[in-house]
N, C-alpha and C. Protein backbone atom coordinates (compact mmCIF):
# COMPACT_ATOMS: atom_id res chain seq x y z
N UNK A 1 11.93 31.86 -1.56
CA UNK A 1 10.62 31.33 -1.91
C UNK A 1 10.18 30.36 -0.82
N UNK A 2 8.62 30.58 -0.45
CA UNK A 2 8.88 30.06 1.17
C UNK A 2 7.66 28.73 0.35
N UNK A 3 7.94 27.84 1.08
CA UNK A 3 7.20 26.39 0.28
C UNK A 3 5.97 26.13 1.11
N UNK A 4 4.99 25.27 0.75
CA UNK A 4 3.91 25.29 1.96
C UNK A 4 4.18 24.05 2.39
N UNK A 5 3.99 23.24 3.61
CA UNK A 5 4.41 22.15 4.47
C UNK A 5 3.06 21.02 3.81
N UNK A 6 3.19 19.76 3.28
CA UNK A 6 2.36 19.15 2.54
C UNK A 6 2.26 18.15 3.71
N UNK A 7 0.49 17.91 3.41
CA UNK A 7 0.16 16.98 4.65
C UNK A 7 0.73 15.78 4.91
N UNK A 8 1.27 15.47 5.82
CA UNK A 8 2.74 14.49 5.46
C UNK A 8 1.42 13.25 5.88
N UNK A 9 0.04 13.13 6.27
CA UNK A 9 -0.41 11.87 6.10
C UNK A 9 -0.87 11.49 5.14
N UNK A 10 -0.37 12.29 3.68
CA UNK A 10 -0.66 11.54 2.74
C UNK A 10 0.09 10.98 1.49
N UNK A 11 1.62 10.66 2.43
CA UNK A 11 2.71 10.38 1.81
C UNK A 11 2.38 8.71 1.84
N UNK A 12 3.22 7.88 1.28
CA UNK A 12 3.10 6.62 0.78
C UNK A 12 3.49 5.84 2.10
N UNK A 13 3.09 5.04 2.68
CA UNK A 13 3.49 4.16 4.01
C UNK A 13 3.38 2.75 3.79
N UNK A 14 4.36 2.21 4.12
CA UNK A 14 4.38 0.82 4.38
C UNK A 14 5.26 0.23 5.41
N UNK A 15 4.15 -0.69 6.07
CA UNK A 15 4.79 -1.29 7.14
C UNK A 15 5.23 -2.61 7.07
N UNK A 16 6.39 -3.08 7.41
CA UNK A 16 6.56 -4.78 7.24
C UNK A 16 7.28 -5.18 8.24
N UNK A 17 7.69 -6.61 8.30
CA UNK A 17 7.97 -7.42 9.48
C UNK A 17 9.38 -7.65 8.78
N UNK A 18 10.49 -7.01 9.69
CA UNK A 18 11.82 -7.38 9.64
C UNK A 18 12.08 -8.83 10.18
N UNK A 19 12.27 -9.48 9.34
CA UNK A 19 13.10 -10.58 10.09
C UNK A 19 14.44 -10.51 10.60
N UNK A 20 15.17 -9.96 10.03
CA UNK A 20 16.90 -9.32 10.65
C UNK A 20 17.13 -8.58 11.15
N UNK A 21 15.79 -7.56 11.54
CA UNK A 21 15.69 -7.11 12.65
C UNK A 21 14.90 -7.43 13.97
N UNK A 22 14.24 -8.02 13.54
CA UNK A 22 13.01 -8.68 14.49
C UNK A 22 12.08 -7.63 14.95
N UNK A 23 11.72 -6.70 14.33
CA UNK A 23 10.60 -5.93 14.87
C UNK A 23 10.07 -5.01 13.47
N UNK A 24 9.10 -4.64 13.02
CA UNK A 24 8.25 -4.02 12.07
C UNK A 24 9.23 -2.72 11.84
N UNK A 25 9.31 -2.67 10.11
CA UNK A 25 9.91 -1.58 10.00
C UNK A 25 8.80 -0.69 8.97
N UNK A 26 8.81 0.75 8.59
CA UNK A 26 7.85 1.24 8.52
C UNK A 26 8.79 2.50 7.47
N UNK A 27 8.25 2.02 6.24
CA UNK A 27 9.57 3.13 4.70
C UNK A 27 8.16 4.00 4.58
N UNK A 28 8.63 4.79 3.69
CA UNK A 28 8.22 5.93 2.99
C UNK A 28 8.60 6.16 1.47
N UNK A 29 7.51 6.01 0.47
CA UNK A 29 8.20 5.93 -1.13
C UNK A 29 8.31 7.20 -1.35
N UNK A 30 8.18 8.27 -0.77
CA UNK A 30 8.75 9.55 -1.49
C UNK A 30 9.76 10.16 -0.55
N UNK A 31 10.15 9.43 0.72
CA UNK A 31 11.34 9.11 0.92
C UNK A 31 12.09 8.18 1.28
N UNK A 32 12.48 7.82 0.34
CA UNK A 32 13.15 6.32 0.39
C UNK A 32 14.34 5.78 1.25
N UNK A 33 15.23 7.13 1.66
CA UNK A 33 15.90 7.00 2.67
C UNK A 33 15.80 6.43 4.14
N UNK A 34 14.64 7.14 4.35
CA UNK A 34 13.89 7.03 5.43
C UNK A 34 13.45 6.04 5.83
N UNK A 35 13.64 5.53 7.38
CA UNK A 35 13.14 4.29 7.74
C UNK A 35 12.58 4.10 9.61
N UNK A 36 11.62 3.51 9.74
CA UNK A 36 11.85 3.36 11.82
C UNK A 36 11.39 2.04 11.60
N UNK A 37 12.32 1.36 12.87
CA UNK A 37 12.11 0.29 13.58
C UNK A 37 11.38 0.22 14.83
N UNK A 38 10.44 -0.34 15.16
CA UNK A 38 9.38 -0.33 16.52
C UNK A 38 8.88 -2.16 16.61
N UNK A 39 8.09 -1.75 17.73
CA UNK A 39 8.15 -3.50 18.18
C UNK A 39 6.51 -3.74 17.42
N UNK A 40 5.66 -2.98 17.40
CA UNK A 40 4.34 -2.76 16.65
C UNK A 40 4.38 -1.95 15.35
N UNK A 41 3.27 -1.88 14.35
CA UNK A 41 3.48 -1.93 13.54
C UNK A 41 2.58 -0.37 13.74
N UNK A 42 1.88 -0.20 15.21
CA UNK A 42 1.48 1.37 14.52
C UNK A 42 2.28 1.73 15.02
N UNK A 43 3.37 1.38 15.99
CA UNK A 43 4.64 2.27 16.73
C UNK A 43 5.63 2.49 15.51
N UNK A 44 5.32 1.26 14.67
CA UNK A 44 6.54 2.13 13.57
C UNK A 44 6.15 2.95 12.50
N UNK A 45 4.59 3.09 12.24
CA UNK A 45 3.92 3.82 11.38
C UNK A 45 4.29 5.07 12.35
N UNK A 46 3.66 5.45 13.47
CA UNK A 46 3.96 6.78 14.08
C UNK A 46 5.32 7.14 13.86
N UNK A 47 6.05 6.21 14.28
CA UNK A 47 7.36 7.16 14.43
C UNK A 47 8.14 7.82 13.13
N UNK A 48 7.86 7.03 11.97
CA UNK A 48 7.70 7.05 10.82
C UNK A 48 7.10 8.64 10.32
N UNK A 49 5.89 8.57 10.34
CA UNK A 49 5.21 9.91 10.18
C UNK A 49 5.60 10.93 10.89
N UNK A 50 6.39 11.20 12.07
CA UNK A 50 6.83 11.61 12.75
C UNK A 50 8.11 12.16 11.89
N UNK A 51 9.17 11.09 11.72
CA UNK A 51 10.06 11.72 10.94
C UNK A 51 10.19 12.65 9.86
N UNK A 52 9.15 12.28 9.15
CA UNK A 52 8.73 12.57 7.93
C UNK A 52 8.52 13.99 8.09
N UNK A 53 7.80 14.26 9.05
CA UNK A 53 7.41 15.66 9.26
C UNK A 53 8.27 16.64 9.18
N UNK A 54 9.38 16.16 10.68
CA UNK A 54 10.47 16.74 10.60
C UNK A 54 11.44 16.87 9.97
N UNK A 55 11.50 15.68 8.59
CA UNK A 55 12.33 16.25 7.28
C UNK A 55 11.41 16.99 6.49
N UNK A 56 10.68 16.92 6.36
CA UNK A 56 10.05 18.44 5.29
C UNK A 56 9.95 19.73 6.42
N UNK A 57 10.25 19.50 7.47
CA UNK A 57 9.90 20.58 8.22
C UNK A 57 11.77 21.60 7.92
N UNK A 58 12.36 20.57 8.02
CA UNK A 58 14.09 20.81 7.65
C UNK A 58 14.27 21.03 6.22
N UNK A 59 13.54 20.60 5.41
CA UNK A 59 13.72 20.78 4.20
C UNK A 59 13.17 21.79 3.62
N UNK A 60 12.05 22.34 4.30
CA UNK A 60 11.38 23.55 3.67
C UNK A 60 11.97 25.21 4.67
N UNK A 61 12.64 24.63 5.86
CA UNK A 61 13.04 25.93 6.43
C UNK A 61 14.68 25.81 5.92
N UNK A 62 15.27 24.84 5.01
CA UNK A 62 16.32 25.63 4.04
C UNK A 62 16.05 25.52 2.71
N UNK A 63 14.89 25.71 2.49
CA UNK A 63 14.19 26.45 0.94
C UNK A 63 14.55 25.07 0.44
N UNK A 64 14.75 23.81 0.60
CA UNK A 64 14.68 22.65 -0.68
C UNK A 64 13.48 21.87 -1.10
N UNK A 65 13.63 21.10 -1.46
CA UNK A 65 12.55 20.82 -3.01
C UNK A 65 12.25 19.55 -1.70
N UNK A 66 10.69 19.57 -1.32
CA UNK A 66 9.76 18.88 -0.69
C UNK A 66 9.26 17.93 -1.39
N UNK A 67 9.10 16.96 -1.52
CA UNK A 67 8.55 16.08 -2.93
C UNK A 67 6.92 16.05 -2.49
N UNK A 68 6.48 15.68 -3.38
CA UNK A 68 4.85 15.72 -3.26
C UNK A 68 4.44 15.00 -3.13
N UNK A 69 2.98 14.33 -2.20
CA UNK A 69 2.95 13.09 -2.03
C UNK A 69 2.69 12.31 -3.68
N UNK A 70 2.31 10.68 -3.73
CA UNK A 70 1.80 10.25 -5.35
C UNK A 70 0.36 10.31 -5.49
N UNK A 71 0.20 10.32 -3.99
CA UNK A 71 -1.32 10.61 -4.47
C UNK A 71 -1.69 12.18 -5.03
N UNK A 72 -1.23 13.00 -4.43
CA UNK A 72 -1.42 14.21 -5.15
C UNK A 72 -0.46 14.13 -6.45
N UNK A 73 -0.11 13.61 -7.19
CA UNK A 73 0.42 13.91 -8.21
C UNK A 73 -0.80 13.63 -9.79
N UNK A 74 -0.22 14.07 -10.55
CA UNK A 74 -1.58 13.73 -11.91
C UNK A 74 -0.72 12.54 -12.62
N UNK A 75 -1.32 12.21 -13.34
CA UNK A 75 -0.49 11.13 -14.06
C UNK A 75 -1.92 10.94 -15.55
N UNK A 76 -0.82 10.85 -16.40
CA UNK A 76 -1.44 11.26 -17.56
C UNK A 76 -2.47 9.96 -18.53
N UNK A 77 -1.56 8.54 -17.67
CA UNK A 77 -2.33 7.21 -17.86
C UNK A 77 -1.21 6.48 -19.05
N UNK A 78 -0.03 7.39 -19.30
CA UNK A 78 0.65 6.84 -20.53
C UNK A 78 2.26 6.75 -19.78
N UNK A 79 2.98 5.54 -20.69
CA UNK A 79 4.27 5.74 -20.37
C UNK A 79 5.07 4.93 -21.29
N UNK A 80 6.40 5.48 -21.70
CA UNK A 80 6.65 4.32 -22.64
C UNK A 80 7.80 3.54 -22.16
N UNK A 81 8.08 2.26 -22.93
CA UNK A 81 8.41 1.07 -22.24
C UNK A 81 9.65 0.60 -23.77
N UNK A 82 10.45 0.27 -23.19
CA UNK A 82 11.27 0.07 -23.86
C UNK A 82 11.86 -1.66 -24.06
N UNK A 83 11.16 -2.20 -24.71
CA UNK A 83 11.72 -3.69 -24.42
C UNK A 83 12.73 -4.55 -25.79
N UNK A 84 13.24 -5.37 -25.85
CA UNK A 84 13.82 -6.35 -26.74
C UNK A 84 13.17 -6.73 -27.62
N UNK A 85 13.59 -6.82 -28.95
CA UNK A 85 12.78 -7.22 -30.29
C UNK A 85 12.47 -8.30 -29.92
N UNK A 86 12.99 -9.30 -29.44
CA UNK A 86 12.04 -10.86 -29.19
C UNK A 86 10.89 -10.82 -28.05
N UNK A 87 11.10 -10.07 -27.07
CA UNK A 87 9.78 -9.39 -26.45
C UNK A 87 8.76 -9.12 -27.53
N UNK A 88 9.24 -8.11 -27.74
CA UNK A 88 8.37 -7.22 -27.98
C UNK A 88 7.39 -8.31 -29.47
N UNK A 89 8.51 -9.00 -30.14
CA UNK A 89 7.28 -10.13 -30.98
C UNK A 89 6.73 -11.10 -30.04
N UNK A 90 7.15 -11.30 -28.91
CA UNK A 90 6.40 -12.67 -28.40
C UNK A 90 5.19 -11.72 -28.17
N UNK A 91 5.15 -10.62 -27.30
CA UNK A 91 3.84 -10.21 -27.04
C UNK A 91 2.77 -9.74 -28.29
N UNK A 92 3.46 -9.41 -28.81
CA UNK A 92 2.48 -8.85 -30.58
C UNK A 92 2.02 -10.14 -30.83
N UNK A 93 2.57 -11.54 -30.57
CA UNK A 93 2.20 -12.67 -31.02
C UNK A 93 1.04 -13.10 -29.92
N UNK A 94 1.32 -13.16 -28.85
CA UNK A 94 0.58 -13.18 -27.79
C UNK A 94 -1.09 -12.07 -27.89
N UNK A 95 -0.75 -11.28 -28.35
CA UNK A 95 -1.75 -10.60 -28.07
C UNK A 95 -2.47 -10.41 -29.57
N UNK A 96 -2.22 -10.86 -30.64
CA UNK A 96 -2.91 -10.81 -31.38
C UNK A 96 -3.43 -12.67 -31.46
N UNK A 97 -2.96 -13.67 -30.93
CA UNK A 97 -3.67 -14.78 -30.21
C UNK A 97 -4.92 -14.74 -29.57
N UNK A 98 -5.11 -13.51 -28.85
CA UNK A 98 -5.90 -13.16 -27.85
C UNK A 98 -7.25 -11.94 -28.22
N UNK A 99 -7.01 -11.98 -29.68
CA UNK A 99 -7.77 -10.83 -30.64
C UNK A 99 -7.39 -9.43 -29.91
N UNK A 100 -6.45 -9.35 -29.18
CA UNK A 100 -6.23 -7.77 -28.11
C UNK A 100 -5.21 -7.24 -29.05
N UNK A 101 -5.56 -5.54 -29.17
CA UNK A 101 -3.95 -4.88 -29.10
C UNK A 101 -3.03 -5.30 -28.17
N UNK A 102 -1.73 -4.98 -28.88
CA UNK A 102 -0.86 -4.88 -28.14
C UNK A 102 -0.87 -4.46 -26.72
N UNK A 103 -1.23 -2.96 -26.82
CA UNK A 103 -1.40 -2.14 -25.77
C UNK A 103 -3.20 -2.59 -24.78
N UNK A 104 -3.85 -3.51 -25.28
CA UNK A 104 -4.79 -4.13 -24.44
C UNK A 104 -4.28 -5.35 -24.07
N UNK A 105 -3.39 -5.87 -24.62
CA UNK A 105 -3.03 -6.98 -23.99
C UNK A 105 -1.73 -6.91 -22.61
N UNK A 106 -0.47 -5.70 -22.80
CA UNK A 106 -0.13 -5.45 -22.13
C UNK A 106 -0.77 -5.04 -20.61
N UNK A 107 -1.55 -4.19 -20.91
CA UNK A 107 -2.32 -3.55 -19.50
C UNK A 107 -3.29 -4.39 -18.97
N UNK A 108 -3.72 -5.28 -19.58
CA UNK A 108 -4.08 -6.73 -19.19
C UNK A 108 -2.71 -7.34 -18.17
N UNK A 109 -1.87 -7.54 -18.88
CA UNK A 109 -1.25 -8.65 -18.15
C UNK A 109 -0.36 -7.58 -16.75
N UNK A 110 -0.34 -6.44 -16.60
CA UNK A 110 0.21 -5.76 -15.91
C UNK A 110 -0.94 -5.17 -14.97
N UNK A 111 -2.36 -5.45 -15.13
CA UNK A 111 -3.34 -5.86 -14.02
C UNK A 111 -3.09 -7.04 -13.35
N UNK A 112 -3.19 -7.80 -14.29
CA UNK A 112 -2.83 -9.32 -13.42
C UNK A 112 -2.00 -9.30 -12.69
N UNK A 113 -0.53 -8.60 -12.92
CA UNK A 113 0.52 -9.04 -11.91
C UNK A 113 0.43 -7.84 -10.82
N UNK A 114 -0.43 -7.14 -10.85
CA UNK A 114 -0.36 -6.01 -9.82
C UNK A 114 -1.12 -7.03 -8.45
């Protein structure tokens, strides 16, 4: 089953400033393995995207599972969350303080911290 090669510029990028390394390093969230070090921050974005290529390029010419970028993914807007009975009353307490559901008061406070 031959896979199609997904536009690798629209995989997840982030660039940051190593301090223990002393020069910008540049990950990938749908591959997390993956990493370049460069002295600039688009030298480590390129080289970065660069790699990237060439592991789905390796990964799809021995038939394995390519991950998709997140932006192309759907997401349904729901997820469930599993917390501690004293959680889970402080916020029922909290959020009926606040005249909010639960679930309006959560996605409230998980805007805020975004």
């Amino acid at each position: 089953m031959t896979q199609q090669h997904p536009d690798v510029s629209r995989y997840t990028y982030r660039v940051t400033w190593s301090v223990e390394d002393g020069e910008y390093v540049a990950t990938c969230a749908e591959f997390p393995s993956l990493s370049w070090l460069a002295g600039s921050q688009a030298e480590a974005l390129q080289g970065l995207v660069a790699l990237v290529a060439d592991t789905v390029a390796d990964l799809t010419a021995a038939d394995e599972v390519v991950p998709e970028p997140l932006s192309q993914r759907t997401y349904s807007g729901k997820f469930n969350l599993r917390v501690g009975e004293s959680l889970h009353r402080r916020l029922a307490i909290q959020a009926a303080e606040e005249h909010l559901s639960l679930n309006q008061y959560v996605v409230r406070r998980l805007s805020e911290a975004s």
